[in-house]
PDB file of N, CA and C in Angstrom:
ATOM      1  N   UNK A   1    -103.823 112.425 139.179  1.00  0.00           N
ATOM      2  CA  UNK A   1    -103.563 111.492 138.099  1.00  0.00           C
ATOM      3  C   UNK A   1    -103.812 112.176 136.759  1.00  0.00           C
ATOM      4  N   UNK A   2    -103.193 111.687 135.798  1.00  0.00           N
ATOM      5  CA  UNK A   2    -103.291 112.629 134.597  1.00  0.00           C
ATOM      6  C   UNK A   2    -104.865 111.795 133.669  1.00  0.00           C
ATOM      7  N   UNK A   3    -105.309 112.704 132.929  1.00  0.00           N
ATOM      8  CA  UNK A   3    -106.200 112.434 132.237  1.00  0.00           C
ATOM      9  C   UNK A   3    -105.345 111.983 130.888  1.00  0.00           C
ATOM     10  N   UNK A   4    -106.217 110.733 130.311  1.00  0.00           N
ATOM     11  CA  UNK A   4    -105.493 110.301 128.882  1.00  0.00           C
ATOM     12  C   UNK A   4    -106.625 110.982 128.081  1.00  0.00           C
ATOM     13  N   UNK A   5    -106.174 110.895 126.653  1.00  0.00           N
ATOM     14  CA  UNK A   5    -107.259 110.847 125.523  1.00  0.00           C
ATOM     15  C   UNK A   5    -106.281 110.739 124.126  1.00  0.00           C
ATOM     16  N   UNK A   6    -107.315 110.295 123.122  1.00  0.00           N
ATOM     17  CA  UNK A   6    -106.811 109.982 121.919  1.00  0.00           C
ATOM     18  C   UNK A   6    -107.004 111.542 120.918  1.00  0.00           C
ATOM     19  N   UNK A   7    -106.164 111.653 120.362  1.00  0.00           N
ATOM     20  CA  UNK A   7    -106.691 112.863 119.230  1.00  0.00           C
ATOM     21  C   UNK A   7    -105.975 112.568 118.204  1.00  0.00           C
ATOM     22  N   UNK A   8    -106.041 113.227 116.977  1.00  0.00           N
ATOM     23  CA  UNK A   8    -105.019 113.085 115.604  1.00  0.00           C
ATOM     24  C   UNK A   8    -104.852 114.389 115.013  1.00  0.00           C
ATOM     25  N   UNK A   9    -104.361 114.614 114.333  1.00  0.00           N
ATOM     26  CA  UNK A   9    -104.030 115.868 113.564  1.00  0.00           C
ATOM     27  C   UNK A   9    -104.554 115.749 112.093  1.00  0.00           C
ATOM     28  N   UNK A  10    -105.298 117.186 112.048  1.00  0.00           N
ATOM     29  CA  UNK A  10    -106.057 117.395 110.665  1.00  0.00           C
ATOM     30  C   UNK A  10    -105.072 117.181 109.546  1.00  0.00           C
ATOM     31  N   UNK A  11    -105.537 117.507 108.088  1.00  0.00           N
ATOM     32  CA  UNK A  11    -104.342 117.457 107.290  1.00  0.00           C
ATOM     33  C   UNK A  11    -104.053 118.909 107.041  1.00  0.00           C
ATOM     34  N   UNK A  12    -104.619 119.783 107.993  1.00  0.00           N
ATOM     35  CA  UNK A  12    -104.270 120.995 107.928  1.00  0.00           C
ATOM     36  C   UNK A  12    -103.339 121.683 109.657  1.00  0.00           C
ATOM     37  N   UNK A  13    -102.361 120.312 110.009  1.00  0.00           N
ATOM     38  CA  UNK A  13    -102.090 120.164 110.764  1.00  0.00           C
ATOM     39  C   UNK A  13    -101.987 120.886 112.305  1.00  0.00           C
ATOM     40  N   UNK A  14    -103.647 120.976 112.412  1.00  0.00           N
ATOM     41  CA  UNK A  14    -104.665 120.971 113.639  1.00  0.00           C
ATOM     42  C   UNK A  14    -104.779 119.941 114.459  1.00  0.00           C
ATOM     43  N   UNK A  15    -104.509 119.867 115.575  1.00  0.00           N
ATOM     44  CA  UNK A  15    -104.365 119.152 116.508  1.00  0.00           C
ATOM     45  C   UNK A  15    -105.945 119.242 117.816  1.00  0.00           C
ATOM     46  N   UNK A  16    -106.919 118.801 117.906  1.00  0.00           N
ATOM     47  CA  UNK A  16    -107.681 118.873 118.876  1.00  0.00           C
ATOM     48  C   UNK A  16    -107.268 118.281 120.080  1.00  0.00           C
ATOM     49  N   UNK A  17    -107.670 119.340 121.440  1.00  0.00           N
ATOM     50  CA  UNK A  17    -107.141 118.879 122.629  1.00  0.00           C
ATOM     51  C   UNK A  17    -108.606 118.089 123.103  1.00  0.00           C
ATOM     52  N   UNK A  18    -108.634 117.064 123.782  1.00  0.00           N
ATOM     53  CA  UNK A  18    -110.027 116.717 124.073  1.00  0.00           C
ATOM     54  C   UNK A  18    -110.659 117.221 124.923  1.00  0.00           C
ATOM     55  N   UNK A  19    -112.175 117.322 124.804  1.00  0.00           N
ATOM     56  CA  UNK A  19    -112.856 118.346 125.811  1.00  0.00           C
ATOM     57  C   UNK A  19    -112.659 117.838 127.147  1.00  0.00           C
ATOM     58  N   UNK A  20    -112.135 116.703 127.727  1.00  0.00           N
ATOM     59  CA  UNK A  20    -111.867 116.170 129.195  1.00  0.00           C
ATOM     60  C   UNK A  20    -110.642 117.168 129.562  1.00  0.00           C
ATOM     61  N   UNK A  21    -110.110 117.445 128.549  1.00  0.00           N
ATOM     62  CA  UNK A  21    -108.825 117.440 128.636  1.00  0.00           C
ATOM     63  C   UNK A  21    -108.482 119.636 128.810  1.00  0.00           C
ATOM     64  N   UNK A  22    -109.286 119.906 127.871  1.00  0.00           N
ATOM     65  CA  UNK A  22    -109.531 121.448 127.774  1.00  0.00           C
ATOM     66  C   UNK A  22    -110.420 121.599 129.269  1.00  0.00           C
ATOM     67  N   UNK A  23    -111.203 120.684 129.624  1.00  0.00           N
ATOM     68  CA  UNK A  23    -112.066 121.384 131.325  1.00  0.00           C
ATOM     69  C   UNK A  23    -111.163 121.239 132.214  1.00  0.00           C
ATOM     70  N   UNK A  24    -110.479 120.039 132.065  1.00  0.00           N
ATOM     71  CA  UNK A  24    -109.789 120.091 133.718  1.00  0.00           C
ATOM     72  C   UNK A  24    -109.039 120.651 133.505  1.00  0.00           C
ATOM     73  N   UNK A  25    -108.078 121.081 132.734  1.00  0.00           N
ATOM     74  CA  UNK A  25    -107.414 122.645 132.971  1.00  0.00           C
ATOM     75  C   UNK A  25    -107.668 123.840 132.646  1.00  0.00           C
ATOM     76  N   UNK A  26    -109.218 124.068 132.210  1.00  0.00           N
ATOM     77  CA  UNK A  26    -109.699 125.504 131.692  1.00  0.00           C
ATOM     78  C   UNK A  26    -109.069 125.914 130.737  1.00  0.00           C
ATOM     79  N   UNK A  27    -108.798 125.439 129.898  1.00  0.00           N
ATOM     80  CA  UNK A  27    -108.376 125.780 128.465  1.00  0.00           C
ATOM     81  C   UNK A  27    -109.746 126.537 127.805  1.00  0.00           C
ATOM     82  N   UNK A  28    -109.750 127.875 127.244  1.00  0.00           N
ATOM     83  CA  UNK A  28    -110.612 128.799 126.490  1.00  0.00           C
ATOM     84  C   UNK A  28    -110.239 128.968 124.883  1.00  0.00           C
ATOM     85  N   UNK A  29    -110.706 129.041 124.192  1.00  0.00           N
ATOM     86  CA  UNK A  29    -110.633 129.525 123.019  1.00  0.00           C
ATOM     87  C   UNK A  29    -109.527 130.657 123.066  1.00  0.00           C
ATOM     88  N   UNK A  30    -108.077 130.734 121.973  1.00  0.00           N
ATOM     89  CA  UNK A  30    -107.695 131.547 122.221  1.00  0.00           C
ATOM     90  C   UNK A  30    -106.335 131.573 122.760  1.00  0.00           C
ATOM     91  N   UNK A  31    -106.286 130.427 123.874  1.00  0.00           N
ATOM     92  CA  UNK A  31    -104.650 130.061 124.926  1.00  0.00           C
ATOM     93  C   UNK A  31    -104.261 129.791 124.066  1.00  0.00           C
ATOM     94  N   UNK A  32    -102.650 130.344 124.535  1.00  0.00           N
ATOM     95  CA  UNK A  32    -101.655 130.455 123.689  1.00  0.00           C
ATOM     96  C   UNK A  32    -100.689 129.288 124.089  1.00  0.00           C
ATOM     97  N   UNK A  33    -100.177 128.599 123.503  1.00  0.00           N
ATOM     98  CA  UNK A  33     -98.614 127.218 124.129  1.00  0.00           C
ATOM     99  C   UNK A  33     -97.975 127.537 123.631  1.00  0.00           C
ATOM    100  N   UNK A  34     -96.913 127.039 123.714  1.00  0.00           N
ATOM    101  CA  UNK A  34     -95.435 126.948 123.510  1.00  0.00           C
ATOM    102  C   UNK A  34     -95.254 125.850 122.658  1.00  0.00           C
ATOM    103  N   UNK A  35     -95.255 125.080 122.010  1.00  0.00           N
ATOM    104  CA  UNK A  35     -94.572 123.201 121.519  1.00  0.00           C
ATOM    105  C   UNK A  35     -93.563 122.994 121.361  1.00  0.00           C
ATOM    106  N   UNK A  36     -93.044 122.273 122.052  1.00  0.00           N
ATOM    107  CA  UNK A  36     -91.854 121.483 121.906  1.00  0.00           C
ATOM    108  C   UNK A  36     -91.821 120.167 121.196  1.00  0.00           C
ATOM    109  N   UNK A  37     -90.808 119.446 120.463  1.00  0.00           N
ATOM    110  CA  UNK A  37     -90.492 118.496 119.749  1.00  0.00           C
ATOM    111  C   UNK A  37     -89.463 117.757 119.935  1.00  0.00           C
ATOM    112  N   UNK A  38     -89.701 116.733 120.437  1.00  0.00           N
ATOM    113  CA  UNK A  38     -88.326 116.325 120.329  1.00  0.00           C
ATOM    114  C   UNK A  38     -88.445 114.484 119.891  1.00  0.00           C
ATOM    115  N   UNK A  39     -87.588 114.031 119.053  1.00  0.00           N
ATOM    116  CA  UNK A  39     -87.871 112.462 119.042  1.00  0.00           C
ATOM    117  C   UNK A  39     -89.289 111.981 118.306  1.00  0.00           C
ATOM    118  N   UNK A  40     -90.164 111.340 119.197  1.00  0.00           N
ATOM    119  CA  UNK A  40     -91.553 111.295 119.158  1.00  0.00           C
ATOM    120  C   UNK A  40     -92.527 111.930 119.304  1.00  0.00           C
ATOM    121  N   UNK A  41     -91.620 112.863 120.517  1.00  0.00           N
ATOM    122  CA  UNK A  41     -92.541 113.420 121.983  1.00  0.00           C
ATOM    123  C   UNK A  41     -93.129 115.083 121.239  1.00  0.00           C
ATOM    124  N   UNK A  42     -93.994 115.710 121.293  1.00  0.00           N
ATOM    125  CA  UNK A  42     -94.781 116.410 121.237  1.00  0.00           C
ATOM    126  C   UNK A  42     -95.416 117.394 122.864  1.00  0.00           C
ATOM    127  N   UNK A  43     -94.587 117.974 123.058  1.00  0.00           N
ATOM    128  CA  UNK A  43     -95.329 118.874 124.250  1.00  0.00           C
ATOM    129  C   UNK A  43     -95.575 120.110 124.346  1.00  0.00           C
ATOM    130  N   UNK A  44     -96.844 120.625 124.737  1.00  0.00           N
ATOM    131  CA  UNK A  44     -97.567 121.913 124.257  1.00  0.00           C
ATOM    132  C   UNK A  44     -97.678 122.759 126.025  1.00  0.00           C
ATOM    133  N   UNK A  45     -97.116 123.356 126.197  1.00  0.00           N
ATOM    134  CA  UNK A  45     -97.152 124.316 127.517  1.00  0.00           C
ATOM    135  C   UNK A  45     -98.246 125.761 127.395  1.00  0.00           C
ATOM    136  N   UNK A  46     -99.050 125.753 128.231  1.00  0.00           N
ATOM    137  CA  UNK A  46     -99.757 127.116 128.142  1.00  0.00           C
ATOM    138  C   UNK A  46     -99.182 128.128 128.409  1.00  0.00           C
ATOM    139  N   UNK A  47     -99.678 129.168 127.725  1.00  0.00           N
ATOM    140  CA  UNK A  47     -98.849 130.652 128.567  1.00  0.00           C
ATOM    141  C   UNK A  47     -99.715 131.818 128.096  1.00  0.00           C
ATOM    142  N   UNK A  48     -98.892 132.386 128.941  1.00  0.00           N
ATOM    143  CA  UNK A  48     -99.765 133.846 129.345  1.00  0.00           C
ATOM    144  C   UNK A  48     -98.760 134.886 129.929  1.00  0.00           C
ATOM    145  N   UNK A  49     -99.447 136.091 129.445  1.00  0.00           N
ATOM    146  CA  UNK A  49     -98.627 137.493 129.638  1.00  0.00           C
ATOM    147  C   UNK A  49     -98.206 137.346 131.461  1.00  0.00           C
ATOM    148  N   UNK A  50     -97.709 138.366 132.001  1.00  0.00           N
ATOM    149  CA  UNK A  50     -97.633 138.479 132.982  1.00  0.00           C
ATOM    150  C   UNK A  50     -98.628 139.130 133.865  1.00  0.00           C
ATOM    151  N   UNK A  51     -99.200 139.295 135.003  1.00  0.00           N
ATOM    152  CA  UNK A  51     -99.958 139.630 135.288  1.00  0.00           C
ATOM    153  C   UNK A  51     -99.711 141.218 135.613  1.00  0.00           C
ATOM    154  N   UNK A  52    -100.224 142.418 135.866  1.00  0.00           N
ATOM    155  CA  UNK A  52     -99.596 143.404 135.929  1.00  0.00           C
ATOM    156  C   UNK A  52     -98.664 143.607 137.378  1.00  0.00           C
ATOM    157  N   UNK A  53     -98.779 143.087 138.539  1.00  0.00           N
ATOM    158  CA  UNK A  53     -97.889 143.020 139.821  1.00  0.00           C
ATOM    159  C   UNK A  53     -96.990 142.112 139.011  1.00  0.00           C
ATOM    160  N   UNK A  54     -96.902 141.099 138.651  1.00  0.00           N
ATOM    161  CA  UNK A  54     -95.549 140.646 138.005  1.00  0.00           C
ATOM    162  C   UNK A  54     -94.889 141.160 136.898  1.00  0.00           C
ATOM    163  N   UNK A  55     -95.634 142.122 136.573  1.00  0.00           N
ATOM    164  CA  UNK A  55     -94.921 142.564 135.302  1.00  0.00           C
ATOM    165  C   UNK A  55     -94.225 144.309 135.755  1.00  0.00           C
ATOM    166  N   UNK A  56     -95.049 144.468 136.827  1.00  0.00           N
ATOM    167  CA  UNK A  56     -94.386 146.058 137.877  1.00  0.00           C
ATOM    168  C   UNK A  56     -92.942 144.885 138.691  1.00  0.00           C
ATOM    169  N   UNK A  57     -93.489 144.019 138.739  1.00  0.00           N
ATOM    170  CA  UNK A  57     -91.840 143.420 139.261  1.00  0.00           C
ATOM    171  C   UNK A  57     -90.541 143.211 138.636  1.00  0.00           C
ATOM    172  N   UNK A  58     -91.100 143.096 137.424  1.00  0.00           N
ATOM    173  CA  UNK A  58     -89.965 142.677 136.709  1.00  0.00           C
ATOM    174  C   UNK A  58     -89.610 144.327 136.015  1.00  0.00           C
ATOM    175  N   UNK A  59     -90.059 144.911 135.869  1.00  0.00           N
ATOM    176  CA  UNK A  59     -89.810 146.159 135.147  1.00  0.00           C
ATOM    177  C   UNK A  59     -88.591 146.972 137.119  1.00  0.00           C
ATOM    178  N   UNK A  60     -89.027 147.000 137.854  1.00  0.00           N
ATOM    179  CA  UNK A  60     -88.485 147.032 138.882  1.00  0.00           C
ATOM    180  C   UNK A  60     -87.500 146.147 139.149  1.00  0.00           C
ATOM    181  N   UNK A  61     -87.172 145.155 138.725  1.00  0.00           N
ATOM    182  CA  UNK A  61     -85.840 144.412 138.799  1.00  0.00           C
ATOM    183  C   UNK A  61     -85.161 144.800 137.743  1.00  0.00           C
ATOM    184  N   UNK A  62     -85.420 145.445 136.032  1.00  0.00           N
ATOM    185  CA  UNK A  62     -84.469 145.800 134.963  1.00  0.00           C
ATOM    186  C   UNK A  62     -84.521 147.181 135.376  1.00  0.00           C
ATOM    187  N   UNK A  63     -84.927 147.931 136.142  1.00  0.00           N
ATOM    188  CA  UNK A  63     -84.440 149.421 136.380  1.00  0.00           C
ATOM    189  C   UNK A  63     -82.955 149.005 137.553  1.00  0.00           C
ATOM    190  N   UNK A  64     -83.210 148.207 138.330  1.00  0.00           N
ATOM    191  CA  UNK A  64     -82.645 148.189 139.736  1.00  0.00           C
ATOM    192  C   UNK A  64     -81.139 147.644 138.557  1.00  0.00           C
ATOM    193  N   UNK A  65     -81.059 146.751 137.914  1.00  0.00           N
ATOM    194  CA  UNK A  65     -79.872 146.141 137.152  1.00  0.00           C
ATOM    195  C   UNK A  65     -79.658 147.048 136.507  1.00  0.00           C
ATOM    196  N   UNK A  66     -80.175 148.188 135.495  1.00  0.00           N
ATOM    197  CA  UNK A  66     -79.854 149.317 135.051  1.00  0.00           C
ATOM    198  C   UNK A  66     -79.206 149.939 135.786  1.00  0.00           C
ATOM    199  N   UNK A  67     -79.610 150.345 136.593  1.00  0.00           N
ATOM    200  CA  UNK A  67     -78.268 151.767 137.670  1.00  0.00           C
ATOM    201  C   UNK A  67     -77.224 150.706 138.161  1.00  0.00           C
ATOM    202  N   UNK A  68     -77.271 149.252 138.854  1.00  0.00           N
ATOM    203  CA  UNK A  68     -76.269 148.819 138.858  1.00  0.00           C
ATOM    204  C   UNK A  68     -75.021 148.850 137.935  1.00  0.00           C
ATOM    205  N   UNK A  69     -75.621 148.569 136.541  1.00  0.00           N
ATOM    206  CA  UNK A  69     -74.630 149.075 135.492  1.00  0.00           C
ATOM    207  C   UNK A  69     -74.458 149.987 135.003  1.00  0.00           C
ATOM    208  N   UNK A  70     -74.949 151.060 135.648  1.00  0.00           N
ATOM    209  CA  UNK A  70     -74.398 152.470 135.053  1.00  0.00           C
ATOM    210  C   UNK A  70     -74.925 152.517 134.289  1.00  0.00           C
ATOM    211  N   UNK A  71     -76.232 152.087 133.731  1.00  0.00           N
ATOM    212  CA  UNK A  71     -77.003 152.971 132.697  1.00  0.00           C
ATOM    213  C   UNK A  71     -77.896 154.169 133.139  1.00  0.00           C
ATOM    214  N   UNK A  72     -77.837 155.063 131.991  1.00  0.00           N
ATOM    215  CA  UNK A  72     -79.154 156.054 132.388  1.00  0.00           C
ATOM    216  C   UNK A  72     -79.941 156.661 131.171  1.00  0.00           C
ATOM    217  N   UNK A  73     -81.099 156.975 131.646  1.00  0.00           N
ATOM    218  CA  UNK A  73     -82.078 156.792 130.787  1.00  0.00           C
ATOM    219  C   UNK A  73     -81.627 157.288 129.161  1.00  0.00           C
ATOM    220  N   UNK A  74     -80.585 158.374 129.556  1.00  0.00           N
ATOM    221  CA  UNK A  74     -80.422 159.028 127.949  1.00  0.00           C
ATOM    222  C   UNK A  74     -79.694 158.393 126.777  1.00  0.00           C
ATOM    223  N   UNK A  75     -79.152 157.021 127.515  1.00  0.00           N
ATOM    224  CA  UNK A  75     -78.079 155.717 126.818  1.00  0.00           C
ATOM    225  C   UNK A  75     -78.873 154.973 126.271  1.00  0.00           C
ATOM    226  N   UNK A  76     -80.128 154.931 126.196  1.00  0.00           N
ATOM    227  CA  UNK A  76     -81.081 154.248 125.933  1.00  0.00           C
ATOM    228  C   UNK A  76     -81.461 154.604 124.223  1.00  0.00           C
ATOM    229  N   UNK A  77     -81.475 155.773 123.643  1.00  0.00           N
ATOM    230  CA  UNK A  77     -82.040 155.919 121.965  1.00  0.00           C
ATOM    231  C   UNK A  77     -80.757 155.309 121.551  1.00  0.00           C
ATOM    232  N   UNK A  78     -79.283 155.762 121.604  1.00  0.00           N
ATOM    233  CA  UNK A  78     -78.449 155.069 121.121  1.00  0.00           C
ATOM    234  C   UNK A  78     -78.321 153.570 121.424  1.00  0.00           C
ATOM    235  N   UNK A  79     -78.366 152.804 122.157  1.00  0.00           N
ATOM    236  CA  UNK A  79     -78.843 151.382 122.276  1.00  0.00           C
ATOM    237  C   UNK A  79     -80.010 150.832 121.788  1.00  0.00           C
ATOM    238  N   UNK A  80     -81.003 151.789 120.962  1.00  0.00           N
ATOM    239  CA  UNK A  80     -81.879 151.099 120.097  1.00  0.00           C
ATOM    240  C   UNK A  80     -81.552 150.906 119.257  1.00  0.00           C
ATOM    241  N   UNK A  81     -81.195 152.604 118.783  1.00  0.00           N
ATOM    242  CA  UNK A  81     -80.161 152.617 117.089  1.00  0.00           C
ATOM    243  C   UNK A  81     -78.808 151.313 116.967  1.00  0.00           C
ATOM    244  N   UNK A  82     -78.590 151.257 117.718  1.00  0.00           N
ATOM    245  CA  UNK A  82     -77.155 150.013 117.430  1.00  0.00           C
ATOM    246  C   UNK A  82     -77.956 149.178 117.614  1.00  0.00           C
ATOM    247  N   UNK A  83     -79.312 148.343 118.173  1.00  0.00           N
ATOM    248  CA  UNK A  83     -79.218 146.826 117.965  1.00  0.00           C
ATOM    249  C   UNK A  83     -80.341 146.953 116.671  1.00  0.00           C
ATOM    250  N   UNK A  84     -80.804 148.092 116.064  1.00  0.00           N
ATOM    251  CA  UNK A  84     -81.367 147.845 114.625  1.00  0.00           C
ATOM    252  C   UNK A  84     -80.270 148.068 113.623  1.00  0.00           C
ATOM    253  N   UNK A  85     -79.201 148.887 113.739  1.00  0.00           N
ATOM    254  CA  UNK A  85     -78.357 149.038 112.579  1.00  0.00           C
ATOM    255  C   UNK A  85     -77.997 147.150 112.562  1.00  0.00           C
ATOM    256  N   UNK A  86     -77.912 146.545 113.919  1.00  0.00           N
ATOM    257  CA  UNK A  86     -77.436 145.335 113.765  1.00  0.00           C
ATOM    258  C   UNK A  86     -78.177 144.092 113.040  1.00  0.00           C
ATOM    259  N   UNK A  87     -78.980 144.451 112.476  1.00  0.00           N
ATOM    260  CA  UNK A  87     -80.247 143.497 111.887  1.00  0.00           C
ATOM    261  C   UNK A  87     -80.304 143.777 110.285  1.00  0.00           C
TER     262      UNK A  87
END
């Protein structure tokens, strides 16, 4: 069941999460969210880096899509230089 609580926003538009609310999901000083807006609605998602096995996974899935497309490593300085000339 979800936990309720009341909070308001500072006029330095600070938002406190309530301490019921920061224990039962271990919220620390520091977590980072996401917020979304939409309408009324206000929703704040936690997040976090990847862990390093998920992040050796995913670096292992953009090599594996790399050679699928025929890239190789030396295509790579010129594909930096073109997406900063593009900015």
């Amino acid at each position: 069941m979800s936990t309720l609580a009341t909070t308001k926003m500072s006029s330095k538009g600070q938002v406190v999460i309530p301490e019921k609310i920061r224990t039962k999901l271990g919220l620390k000083p520091g977590t980072q969210f996401i917020a979304v807006g939409e309408g009324d609605v206000v929703i704040f998602k936690k997040i976090a880096p990847p862990s390093f096995e998920d992040f050796d996974a995913l670096i292992a899935e953009a090599r594996k899509r790399a050679r699928q497309a025929g890239l190789r490593r030396s295509d790579i300085p010129a594909a930096v230089r073109d997406v900063r000339r593009a900015r």
